[in-house]
Protein backbone atom coordinates (compact mmCIF):
# COMPACT_ATOMS: atom_id res chain seq x y z
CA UNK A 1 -72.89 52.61 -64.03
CA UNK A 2 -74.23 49.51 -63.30
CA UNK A 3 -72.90 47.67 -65.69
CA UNK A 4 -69.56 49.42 -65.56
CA UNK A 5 -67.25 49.50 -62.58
CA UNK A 6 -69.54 47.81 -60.70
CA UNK A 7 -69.81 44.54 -62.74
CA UNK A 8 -65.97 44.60 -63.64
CA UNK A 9 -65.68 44.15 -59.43
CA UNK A 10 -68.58 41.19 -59.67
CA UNK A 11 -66.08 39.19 -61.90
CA UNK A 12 -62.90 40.00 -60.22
CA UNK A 13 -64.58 38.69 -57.07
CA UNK A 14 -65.97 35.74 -59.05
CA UNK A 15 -61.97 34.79 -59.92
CA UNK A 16 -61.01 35.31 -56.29
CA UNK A 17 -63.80 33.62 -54.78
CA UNK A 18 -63.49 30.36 -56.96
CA UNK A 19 -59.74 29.34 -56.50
CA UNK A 20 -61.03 29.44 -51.97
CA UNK A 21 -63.52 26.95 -52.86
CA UNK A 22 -61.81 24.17 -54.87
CA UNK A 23 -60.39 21.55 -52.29
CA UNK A 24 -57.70 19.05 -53.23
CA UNK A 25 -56.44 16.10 -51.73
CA UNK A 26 -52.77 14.69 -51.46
CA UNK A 27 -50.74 12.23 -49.46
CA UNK A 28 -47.00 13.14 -47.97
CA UNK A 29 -45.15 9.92 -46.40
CA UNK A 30 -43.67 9.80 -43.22
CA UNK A 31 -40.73 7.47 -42.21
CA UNK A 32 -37.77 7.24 -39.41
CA UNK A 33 -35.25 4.81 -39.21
CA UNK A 34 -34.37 3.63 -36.07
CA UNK A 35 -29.89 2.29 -35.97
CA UNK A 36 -28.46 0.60 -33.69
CA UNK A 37 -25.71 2.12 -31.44
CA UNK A 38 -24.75 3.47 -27.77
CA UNK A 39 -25.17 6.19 -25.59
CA UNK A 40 -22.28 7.85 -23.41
CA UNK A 41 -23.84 7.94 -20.33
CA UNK A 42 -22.46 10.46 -17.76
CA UNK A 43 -20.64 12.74 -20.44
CA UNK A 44 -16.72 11.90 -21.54
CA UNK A 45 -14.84 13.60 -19.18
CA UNK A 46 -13.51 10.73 -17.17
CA UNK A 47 -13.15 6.64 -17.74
CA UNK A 48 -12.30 6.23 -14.40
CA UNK A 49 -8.91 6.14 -12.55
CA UNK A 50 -6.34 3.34 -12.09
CA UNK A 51 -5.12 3.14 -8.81
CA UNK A 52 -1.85 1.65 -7.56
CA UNK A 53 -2.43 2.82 -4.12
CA UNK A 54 0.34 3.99 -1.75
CA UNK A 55 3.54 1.80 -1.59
CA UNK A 56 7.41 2.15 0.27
CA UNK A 57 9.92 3.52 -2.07
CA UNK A 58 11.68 -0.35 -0.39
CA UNK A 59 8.70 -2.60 -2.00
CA UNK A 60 9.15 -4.72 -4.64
CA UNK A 61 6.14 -6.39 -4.97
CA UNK A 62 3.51 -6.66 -7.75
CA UNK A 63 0.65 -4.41 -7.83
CA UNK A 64 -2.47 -4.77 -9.42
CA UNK A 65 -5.68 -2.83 -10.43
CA UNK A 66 -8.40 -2.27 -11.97
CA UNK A 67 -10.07 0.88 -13.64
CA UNK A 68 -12.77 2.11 -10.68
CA UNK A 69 -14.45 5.31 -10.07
CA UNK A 70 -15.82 5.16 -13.75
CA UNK A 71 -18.45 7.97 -14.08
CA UNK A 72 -19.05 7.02 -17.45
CA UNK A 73 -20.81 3.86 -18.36
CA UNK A 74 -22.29 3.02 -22.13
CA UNK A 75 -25.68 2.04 -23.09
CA UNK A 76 -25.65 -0.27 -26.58
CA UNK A 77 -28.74 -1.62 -28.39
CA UNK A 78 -28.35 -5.45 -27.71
CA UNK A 79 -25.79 -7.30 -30.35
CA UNK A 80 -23.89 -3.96 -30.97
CA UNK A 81 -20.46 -4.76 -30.94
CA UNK A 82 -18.11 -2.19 -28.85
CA UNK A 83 -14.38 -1.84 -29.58
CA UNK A 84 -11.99 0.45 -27.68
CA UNK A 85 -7.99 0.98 -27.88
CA UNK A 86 -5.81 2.50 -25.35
CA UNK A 87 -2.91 4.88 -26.70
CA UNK A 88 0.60 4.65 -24.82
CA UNK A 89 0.16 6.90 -22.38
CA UNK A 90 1.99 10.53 -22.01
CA UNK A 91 4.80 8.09 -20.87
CA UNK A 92 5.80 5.89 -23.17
CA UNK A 93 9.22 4.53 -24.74
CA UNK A 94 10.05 1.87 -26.55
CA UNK A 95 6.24 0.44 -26.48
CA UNK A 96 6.11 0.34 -22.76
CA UNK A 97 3.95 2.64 -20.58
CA UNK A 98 5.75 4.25 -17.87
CA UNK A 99 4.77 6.01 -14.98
CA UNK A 100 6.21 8.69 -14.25
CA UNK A 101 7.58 11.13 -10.56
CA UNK A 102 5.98 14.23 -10.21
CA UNK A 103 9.03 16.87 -10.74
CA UNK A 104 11.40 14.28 -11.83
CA UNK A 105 12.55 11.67 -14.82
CA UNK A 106 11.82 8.52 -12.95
CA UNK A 107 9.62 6.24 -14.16
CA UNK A 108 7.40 2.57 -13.27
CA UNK A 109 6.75 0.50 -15.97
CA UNK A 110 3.00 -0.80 -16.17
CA UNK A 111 1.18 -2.82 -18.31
CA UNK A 112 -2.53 -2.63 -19.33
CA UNK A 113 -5.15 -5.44 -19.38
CA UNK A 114 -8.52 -6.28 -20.36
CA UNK A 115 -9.03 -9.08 -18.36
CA UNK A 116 -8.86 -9.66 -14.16
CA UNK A 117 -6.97 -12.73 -15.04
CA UNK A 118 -4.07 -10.36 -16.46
CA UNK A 119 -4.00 -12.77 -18.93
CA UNK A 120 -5.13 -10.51 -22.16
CA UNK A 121 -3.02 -7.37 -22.75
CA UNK A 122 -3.81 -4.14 -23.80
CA UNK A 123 -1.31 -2.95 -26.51
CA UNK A 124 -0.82 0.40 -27.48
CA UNK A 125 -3.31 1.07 -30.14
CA UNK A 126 -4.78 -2.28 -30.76
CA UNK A 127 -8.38 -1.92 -30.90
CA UNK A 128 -10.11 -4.99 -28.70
CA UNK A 129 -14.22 -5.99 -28.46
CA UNK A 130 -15.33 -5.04 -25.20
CA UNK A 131 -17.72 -7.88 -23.73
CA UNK A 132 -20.89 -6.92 -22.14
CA UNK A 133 -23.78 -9.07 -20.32
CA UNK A 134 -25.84 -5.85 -19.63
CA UNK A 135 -25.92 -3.63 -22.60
CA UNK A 136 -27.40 -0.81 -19.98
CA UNK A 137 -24.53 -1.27 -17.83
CA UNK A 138 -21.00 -1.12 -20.19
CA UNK A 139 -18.09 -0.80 -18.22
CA UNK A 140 -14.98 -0.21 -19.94
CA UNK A 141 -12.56 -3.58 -18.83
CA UNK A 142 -9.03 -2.68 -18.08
CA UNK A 143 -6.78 -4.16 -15.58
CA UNK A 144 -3.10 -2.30 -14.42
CA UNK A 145 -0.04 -4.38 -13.38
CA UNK A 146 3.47 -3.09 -12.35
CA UNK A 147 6.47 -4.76 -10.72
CA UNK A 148 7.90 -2.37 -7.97
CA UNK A 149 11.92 -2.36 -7.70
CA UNK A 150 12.36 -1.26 -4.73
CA UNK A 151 14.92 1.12 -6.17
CA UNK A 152 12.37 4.18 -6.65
CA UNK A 153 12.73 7.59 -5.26
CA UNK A 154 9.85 8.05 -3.12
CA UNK A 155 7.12 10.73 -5.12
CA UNK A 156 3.87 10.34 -6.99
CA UNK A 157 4.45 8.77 -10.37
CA UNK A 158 1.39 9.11 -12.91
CA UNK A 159 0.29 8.67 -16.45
CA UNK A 160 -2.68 10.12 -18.93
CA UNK A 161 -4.10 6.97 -21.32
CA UNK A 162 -6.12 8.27 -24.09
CA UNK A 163 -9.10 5.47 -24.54
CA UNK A 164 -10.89 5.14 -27.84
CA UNK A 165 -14.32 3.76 -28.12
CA UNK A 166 -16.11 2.60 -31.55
CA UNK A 167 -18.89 1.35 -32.23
């Protein structure tokens, strides 16, 4: 029986023993590409609030202001150019924002800048390049302006801008 069974299992372990033994050698490559772009920083939830402060129902004075209390800033690799646009507003007629009373149909007309010269407007939907020194820092640049009529019911008169940022 030597020669039999036995020697049947010799070359079955000779074909399973050879195939462990045989070593190969390859190469795989290995590659990432790095883009440029920006980072939200601080999540999306809100750019910030534009604040005309508390006024007489009698003024009629212009207010200005600028977009503070930003929790979100924008990091950009350096030389990545930033755009946003600004919609009308839940407001707006005519292509004017409006403010408007809480609980009424009154409304303040206001008008949107990007720069603290309130020299560059903001017009609904046009997309504008938002200027940066610190590309760890971004800031989104808008400026508020109203003239008061002095004819207002007193209330609190708001708006919701939708902001678009592309880069």
């Amino acid at each position: 029986m030597r020669n039999g069974l036995g020697g049947c299992l010799f070359g079955i372990g000779m074909l399973l023993a050879a195939p462990l033994e045989a070593v190969t050698t390859s190469t795989f490559q290995v590659s990432a590409q790095i883009v440029a772009g920006c980072l939200v920083v601080g999540g999306v939830t809100s750019y910030g609030t534009l604040n005309y402060g508390t006024q007489s129902a009698l003024s009629t004075g212009i207010l200005s202001t600028s977009l503070g209390g930003a929790t979100v800033t924008f990091q950009c690799t350096p030389g990545v150019v930033m755009s946003m646009s600004l919609d009308g507003g839940q407001n707006s007629a005519s292509g004017t924002r409006n403010l408007k009373r809480s609980g009424g149909t009154q409304v303040l007309a206001y008008q949107l800048y990007q720069d603290a010269a309130f020299s560059q407007a903001l017009g609904i939907g046009q997309s504008v390049t938002v200027s940066y020194a610190d590309a760890t820092a971004i800031k989104l640049p808008v400026y508020g302006r109203t003239q008061l009529p002095g004819t207002l019911p007193a209330g609190t008169y708001t708006d919701v801008v939708q902001v678009s940022v592309t880069w």
